[in-house]
ModelCIF file with pLDDT and N, C-alpha, C, O atoms, coordinates in Angstrom:
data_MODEL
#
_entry.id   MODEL 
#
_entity.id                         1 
_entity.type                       polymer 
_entity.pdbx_number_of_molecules   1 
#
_entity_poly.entity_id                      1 
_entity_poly.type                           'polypeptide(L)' 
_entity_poly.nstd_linkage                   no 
_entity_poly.nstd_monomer                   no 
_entity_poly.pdbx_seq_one_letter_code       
;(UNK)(UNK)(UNK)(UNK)(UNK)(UNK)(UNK)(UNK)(UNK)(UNK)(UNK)(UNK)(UNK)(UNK)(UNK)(UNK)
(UNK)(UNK)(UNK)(UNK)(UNK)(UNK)(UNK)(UNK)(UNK)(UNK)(UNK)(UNK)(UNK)(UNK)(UNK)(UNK)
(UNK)(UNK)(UNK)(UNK)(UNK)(UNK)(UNK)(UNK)(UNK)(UNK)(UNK)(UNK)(UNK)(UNK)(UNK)
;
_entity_poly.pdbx_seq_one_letter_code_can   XXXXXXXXXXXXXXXXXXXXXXXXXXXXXXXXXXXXXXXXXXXXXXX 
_entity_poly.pdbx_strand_id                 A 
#
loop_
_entity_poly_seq.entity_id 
_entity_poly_seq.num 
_entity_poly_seq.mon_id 
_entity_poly_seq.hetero 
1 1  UNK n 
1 2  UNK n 
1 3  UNK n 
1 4  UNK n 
1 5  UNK n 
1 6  UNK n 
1 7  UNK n 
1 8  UNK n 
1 9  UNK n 
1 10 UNK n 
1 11 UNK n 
1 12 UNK n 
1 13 UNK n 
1 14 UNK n 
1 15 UNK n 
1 16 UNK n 
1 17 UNK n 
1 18 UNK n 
1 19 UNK n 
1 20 UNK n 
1 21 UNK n 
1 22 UNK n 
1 23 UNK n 
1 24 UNK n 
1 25 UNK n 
1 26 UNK n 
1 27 UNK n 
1 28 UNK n 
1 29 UNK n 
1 30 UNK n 
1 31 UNK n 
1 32 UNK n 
1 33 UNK n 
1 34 UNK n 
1 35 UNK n 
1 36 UNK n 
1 37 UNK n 
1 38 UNK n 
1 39 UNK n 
1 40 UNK n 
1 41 UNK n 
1 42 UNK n 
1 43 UNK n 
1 44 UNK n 
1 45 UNK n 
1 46 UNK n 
1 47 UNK n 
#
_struct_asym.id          A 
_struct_asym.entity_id   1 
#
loop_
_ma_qa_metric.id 
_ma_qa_metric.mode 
_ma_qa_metric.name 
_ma_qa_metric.software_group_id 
_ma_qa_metric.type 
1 global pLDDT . pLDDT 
2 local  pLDDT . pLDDT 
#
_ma_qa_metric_global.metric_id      1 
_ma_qa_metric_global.metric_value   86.87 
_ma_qa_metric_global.model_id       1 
_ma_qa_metric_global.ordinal_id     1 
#
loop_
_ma_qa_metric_local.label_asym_id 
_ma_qa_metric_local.label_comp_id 
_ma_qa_metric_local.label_seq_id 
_ma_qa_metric_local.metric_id 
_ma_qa_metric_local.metric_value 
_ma_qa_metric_local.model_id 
_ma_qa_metric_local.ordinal_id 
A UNK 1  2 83.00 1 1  
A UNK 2  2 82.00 1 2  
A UNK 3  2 79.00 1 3  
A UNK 4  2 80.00 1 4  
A UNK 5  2 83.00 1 5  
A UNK 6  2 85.00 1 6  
A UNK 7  2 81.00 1 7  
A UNK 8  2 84.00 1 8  
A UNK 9  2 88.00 1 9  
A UNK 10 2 87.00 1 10 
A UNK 11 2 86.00 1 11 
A UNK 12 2 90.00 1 12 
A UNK 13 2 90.00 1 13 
A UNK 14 2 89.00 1 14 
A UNK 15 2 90.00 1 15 
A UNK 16 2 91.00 1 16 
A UNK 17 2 93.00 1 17 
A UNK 18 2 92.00 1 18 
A UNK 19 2 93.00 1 19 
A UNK 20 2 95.00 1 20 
A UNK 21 2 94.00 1 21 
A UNK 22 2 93.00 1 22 
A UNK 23 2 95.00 1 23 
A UNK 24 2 96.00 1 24 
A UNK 25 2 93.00 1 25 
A UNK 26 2 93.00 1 26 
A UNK 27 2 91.00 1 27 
A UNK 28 2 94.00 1 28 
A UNK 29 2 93.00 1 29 
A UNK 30 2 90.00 1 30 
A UNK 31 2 89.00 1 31 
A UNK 32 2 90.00 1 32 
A UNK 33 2 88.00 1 33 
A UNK 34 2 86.00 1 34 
A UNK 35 2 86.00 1 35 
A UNK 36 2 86.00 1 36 
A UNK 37 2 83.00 1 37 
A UNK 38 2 82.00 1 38 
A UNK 39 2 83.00 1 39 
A UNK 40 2 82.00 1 40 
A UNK 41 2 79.00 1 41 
A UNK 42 2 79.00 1 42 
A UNK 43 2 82.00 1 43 
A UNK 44 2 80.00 1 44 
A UNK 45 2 77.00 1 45 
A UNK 46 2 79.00 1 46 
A UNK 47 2 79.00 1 47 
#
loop_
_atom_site.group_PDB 
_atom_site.id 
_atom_site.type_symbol 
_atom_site.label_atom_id 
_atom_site.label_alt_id 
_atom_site.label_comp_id 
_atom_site.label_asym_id 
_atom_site.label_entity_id 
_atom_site.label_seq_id 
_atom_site.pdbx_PDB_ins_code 
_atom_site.Cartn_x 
_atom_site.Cartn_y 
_atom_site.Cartn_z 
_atom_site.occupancy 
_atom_site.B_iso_or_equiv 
_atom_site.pdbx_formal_charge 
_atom_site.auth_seq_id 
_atom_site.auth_comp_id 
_atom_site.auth_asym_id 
_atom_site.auth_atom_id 
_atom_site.pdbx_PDB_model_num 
ATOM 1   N N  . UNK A 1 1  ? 90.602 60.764 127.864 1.00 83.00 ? 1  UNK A N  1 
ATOM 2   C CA . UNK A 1 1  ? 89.598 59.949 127.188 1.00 83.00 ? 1  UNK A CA 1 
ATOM 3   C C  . UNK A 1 1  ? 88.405 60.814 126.789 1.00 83.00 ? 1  UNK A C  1 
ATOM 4   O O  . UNK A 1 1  ? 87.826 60.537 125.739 1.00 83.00 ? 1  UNK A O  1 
ATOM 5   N N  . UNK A 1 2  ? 87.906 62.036 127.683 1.00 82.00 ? 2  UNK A N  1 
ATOM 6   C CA . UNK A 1 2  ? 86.914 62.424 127.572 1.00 82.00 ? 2  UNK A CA 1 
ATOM 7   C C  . UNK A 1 2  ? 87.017 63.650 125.980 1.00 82.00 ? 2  UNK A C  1 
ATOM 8   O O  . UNK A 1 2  ? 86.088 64.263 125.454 1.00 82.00 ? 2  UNK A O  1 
ATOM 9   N N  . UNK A 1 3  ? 88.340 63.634 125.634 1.00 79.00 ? 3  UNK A N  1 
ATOM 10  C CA . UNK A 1 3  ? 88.997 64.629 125.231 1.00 79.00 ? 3  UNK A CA 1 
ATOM 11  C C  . UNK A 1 3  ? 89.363 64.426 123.781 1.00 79.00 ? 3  UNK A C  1 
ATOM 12  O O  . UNK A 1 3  ? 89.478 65.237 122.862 1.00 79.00 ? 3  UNK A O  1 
ATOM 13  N N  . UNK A 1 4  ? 89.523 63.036 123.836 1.00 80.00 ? 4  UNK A N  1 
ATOM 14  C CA . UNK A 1 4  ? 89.918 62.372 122.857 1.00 80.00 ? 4  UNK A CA 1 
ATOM 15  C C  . UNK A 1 4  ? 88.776 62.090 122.050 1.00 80.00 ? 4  UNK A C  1 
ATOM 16  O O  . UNK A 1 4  ? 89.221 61.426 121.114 1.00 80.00 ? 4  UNK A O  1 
ATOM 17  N N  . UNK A 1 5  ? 87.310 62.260 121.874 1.00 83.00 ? 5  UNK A N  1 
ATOM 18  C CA . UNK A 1 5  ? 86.758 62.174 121.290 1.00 83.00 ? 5  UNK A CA 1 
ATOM 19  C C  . UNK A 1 5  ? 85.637 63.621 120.607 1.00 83.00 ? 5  UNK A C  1 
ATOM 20  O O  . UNK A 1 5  ? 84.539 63.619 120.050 1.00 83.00 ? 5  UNK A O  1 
ATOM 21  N N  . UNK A 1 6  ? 86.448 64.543 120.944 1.00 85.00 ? 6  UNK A N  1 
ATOM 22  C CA . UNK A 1 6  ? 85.447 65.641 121.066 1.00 85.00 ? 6  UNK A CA 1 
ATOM 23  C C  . UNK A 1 6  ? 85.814 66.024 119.630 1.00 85.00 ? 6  UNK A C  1 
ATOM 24  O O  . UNK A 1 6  ? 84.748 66.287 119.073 1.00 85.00 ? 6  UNK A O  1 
ATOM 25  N N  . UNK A 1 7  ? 86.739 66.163 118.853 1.00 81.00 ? 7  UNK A N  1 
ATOM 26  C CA . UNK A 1 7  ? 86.964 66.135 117.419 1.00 81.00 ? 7  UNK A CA 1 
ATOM 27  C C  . UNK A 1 7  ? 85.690 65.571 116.501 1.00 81.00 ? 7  UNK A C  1 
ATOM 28  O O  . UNK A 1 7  ? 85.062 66.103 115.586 1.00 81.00 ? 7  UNK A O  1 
ATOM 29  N N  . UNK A 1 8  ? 85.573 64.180 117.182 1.00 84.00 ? 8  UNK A N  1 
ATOM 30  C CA . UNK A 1 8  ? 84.591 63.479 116.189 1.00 84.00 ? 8  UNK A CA 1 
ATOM 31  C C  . UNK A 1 8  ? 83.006 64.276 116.496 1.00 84.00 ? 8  UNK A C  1 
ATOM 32  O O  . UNK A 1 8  ? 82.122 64.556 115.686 1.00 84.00 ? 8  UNK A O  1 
ATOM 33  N N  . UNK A 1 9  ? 83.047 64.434 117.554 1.00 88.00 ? 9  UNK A N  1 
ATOM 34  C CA . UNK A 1 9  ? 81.761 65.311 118.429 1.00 88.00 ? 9  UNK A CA 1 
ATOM 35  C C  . UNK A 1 9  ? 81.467 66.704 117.660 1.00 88.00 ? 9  UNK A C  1 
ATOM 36  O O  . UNK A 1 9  ? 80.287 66.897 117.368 1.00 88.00 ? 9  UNK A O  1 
ATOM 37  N N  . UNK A 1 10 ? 82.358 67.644 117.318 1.00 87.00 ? 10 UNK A N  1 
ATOM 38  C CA . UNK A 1 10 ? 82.626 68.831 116.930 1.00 87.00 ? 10 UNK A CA 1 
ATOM 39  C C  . UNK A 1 10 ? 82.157 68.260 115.410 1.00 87.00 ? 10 UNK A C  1 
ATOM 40  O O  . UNK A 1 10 ? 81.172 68.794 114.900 1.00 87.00 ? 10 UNK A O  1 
ATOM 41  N N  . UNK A 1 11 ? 82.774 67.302 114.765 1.00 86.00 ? 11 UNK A N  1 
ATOM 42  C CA . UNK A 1 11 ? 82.319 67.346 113.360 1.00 86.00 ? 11 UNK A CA 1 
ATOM 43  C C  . UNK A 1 11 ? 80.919 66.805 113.023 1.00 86.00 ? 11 UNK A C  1 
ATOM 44  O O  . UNK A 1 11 ? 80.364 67.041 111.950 1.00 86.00 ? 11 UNK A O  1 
ATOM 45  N N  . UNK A 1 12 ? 80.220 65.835 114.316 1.00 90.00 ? 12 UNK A N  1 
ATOM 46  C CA . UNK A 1 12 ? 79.017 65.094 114.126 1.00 90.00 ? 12 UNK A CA 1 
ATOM 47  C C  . UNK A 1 12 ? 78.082 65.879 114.204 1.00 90.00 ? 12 UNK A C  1 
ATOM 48  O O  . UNK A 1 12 ? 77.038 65.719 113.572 1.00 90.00 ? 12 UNK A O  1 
ATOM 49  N N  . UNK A 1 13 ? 78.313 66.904 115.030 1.00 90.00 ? 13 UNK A N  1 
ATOM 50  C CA . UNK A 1 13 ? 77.177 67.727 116.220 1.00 90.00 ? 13 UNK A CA 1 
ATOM 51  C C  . UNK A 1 13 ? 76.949 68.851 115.579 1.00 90.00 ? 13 UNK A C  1 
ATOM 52  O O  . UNK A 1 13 ? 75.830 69.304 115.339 1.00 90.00 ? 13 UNK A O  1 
ATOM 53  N N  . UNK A 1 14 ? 78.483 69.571 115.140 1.00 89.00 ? 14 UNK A N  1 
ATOM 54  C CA . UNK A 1 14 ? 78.366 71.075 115.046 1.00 89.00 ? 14 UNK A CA 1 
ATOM 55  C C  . UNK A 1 14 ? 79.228 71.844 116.378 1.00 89.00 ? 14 UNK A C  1 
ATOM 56  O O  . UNK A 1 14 ? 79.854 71.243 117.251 1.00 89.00 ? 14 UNK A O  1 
ATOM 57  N N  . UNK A 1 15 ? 79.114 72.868 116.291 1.00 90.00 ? 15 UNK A N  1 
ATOM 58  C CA . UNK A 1 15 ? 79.873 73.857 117.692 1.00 90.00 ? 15 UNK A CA 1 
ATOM 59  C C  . UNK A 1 15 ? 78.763 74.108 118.201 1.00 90.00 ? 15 UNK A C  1 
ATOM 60  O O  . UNK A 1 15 ? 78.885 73.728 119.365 1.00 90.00 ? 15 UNK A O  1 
ATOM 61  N N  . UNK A 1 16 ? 77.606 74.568 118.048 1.00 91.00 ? 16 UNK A N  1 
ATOM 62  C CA . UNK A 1 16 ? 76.302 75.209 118.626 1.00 91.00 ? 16 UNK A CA 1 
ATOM 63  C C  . UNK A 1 16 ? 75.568 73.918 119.599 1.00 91.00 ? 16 UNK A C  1 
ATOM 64  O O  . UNK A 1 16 ? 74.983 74.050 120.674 1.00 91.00 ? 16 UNK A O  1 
ATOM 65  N N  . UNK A 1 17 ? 75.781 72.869 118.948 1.00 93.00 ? 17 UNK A N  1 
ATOM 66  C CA . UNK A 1 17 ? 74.931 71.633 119.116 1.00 93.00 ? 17 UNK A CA 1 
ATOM 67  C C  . UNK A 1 17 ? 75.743 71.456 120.237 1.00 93.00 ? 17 UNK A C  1 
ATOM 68  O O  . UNK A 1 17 ? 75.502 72.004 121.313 1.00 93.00 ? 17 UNK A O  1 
ATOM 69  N N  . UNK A 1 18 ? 76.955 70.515 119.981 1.00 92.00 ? 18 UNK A N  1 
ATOM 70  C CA . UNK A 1 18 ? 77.854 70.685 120.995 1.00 92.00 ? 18 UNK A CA 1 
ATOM 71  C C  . UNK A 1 18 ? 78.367 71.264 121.918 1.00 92.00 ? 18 UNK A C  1 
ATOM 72  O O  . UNK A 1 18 ? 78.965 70.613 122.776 1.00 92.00 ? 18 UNK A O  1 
ATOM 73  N N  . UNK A 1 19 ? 78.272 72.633 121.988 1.00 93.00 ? 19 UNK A N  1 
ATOM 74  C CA . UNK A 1 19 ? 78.114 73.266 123.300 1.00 93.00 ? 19 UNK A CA 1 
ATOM 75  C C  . UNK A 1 19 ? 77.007 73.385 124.044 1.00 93.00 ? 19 UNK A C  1 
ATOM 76  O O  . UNK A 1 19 ? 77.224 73.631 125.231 1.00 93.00 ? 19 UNK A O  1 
ATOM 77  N N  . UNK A 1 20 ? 75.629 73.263 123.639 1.00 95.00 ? 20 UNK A N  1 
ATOM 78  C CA . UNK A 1 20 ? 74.227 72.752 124.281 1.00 95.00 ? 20 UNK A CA 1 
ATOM 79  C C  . UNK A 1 20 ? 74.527 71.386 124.890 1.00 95.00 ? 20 UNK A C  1 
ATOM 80  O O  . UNK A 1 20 ? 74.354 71.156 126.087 1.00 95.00 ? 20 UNK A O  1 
ATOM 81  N N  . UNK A 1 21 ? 74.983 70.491 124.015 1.00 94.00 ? 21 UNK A N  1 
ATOM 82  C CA . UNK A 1 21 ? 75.426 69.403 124.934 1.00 94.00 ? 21 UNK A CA 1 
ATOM 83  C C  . UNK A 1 21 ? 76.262 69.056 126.056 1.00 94.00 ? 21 UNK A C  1 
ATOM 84  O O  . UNK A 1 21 ? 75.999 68.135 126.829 1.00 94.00 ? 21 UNK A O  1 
ATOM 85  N N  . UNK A 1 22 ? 77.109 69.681 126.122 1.00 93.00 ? 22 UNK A N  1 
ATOM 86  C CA . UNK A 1 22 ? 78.243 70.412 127.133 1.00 93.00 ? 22 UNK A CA 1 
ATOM 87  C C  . UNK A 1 22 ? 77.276 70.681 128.850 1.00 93.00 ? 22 UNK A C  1 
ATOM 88  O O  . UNK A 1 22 ? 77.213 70.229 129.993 1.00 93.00 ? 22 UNK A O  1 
ATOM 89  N N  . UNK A 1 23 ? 76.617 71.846 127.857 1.00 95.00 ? 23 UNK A N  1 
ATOM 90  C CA . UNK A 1 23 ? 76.199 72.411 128.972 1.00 95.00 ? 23 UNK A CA 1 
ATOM 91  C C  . UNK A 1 23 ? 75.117 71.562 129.858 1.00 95.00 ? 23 UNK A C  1 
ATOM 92  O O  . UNK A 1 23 ? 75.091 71.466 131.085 1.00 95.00 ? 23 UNK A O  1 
ATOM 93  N N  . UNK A 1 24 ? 74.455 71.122 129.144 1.00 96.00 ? 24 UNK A N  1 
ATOM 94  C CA . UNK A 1 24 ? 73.014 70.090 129.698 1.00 96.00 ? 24 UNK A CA 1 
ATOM 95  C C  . UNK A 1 24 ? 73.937 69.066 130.420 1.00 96.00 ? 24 UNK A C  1 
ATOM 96  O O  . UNK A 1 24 ? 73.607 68.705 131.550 1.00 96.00 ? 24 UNK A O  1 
ATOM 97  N N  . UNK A 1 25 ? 75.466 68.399 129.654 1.00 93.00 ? 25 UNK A N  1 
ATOM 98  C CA . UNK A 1 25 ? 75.631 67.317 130.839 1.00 93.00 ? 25 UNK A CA 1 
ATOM 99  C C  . UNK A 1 25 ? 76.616 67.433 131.405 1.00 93.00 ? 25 UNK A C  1 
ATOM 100 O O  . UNK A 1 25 ? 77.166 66.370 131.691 1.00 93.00 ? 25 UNK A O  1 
ATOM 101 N N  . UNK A 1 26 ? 77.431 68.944 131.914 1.00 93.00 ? 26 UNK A N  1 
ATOM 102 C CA . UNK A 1 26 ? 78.180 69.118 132.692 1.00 93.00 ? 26 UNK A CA 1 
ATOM 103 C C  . UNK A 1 26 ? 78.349 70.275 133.338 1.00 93.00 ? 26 UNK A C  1 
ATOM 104 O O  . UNK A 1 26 ? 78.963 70.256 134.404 1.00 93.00 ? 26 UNK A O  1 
ATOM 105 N N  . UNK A 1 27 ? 77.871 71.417 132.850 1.00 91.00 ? 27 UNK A N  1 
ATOM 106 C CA . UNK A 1 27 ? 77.499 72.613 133.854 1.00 91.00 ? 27 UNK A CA 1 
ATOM 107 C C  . UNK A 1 27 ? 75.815 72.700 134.176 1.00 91.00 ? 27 UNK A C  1 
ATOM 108 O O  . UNK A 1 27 ? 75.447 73.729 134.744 1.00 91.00 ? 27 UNK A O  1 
ATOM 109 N N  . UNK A 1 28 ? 75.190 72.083 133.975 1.00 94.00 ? 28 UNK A N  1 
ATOM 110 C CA . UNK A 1 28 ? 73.702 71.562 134.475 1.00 94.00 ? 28 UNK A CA 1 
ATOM 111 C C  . UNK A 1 28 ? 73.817 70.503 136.138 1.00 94.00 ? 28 UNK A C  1 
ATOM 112 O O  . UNK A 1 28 ? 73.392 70.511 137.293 1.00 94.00 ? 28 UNK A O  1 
ATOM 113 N N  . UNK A 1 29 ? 74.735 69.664 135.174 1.00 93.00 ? 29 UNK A N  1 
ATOM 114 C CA . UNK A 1 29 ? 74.957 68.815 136.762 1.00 93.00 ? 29 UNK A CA 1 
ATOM 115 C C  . UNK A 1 29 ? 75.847 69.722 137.955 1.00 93.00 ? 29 UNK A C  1 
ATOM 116 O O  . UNK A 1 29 ? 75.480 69.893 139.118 1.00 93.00 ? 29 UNK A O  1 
ATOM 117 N N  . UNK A 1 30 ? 76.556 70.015 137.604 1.00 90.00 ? 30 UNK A N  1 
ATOM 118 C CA . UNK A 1 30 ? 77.395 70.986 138.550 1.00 90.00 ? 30 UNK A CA 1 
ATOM 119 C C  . UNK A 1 30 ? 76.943 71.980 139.369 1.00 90.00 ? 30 UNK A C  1 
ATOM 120 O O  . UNK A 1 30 ? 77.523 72.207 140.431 1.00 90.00 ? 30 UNK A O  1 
ATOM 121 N N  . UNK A 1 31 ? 75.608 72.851 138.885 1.00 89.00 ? 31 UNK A N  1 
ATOM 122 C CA . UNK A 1 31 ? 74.980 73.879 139.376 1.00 89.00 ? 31 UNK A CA 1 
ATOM 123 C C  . UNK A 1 31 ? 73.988 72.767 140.288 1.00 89.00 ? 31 UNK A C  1 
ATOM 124 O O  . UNK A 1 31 ? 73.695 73.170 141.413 1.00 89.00 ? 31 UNK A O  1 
ATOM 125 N N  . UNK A 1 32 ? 73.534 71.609 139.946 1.00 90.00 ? 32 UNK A N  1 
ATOM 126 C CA . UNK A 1 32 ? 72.517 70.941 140.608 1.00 90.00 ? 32 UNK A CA 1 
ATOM 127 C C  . UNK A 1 32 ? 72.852 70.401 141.704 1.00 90.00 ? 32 UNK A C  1 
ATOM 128 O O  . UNK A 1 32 ? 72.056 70.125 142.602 1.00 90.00 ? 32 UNK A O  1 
ATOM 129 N N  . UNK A 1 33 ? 74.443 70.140 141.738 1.00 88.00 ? 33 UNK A N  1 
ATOM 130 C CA . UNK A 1 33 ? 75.160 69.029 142.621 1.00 88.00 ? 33 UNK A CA 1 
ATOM 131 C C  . UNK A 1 33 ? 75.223 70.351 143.691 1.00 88.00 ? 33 UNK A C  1 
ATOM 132 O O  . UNK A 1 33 ? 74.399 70.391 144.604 1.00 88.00 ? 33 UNK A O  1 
ATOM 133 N N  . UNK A 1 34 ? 76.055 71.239 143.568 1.00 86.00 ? 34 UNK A N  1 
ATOM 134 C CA . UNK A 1 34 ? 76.418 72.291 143.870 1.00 86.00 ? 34 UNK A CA 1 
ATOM 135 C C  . UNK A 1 34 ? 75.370 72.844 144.878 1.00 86.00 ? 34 UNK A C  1 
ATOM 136 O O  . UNK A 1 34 ? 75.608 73.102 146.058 1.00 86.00 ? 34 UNK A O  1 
ATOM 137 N N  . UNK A 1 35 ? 74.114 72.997 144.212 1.00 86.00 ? 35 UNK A N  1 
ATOM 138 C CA . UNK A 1 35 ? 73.089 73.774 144.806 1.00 86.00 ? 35 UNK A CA 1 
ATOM 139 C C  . UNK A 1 35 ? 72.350 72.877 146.014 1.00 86.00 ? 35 UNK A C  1 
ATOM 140 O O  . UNK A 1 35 ? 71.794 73.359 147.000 1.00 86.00 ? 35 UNK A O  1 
ATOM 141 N N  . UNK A 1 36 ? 72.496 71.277 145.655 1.00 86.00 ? 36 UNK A N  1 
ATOM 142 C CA . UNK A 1 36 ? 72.140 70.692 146.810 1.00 86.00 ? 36 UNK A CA 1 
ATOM 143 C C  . UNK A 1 36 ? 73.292 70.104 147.915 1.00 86.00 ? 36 UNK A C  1 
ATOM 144 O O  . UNK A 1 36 ? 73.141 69.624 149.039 1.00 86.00 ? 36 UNK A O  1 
ATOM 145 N N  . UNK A 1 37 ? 74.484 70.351 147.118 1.00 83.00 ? 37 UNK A N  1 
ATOM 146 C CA . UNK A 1 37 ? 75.724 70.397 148.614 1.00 83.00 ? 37 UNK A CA 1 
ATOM 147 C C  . UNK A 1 37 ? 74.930 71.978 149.813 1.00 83.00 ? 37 UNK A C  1 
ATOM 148 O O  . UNK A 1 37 ? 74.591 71.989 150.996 1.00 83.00 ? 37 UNK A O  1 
ATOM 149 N N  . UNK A 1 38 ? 74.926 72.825 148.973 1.00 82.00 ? 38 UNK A N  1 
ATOM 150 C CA . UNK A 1 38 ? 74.896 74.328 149.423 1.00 82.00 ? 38 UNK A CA 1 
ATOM 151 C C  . UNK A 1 38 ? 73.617 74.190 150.117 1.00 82.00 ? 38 UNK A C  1 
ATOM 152 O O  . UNK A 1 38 ? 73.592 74.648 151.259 1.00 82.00 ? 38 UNK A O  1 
ATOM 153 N N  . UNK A 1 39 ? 72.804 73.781 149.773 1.00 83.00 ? 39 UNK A N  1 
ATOM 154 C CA . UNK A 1 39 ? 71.504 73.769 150.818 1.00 83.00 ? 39 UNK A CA 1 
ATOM 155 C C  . UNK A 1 39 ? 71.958 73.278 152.300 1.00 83.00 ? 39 UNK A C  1 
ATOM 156 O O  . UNK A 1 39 ? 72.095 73.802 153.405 1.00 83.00 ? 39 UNK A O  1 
ATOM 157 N N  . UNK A 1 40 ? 72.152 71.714 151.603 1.00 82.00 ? 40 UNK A N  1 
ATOM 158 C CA . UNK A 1 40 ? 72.582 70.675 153.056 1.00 82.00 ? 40 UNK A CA 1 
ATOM 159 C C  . UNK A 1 40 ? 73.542 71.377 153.755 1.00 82.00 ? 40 UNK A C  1 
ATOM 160 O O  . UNK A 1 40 ? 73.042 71.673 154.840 1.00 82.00 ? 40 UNK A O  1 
ATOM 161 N N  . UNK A 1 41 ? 74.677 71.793 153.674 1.00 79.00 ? 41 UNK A N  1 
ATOM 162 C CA . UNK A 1 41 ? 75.222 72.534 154.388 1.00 79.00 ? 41 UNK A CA 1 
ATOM 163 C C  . UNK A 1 41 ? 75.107 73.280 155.427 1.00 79.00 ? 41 UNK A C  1 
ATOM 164 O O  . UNK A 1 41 ? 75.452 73.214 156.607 1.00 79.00 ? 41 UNK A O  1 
ATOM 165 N N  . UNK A 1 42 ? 74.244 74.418 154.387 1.00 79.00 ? 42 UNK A N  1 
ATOM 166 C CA . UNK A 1 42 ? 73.595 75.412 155.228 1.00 79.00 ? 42 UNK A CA 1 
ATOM 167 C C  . UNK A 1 42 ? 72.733 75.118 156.162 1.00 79.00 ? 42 UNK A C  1 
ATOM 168 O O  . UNK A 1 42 ? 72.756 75.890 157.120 1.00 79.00 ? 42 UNK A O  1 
ATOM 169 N N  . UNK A 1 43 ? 71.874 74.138 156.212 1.00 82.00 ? 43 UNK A N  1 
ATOM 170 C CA . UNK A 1 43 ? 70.805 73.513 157.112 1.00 82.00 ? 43 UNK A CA 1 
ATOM 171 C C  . UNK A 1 43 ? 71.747 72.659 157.904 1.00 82.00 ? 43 UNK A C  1 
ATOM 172 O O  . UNK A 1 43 ? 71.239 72.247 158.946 1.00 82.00 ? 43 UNK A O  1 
ATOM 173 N N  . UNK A 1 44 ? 72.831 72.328 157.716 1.00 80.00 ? 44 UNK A N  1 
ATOM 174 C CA . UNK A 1 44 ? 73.470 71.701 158.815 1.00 80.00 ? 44 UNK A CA 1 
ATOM 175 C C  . UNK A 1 44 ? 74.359 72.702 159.567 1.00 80.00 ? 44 UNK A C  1 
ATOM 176 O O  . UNK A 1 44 ? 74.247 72.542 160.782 1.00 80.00 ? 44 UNK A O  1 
ATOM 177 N N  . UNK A 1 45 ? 75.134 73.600 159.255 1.00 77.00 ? 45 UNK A N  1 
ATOM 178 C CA . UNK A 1 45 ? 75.965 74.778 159.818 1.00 77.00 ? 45 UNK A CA 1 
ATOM 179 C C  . UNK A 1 45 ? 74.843 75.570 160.727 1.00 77.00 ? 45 UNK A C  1 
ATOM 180 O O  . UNK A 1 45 ? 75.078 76.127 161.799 1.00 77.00 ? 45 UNK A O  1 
ATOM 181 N N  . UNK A 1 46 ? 73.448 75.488 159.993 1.00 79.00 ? 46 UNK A N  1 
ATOM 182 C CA . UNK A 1 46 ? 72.310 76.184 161.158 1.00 79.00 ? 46 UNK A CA 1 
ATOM 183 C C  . UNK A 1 46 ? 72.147 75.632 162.240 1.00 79.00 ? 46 UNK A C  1 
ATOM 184 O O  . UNK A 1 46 ? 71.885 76.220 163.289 1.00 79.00 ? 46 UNK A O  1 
ATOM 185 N N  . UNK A 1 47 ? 72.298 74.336 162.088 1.00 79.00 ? 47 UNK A N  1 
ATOM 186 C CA . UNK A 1 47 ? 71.541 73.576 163.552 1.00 79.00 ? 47 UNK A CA 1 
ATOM 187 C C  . UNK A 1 47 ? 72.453 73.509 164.235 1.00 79.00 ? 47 UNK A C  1 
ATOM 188 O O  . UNK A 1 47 ? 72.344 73.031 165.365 1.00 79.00 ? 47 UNK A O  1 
#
């Protein structure tokens, strides 16, 4: 589904546009999610 629309995305957006968008809402969240699993962790593996 997510896949199935990226054609129309690519022709609305552009490639440049569209990969800024990419990045802001799925390797943005990932590094954020990521970085606060990795904290909590670590502050819990310490104690």
């Amino acid at each position: 589904v997510s896949g199935f629309f990226i054609g129309s995305s690519i022709q609305k957006d552009g490639y440049y546009n569209l990969i800024y968008k990419k990045v802001k809402s799925l390797l943005v969240p990932f590094i954020l999610w990521s970085a606060v699993a990795f904290c909590s962790n670590i502050v819990i593996d310490i104690l």
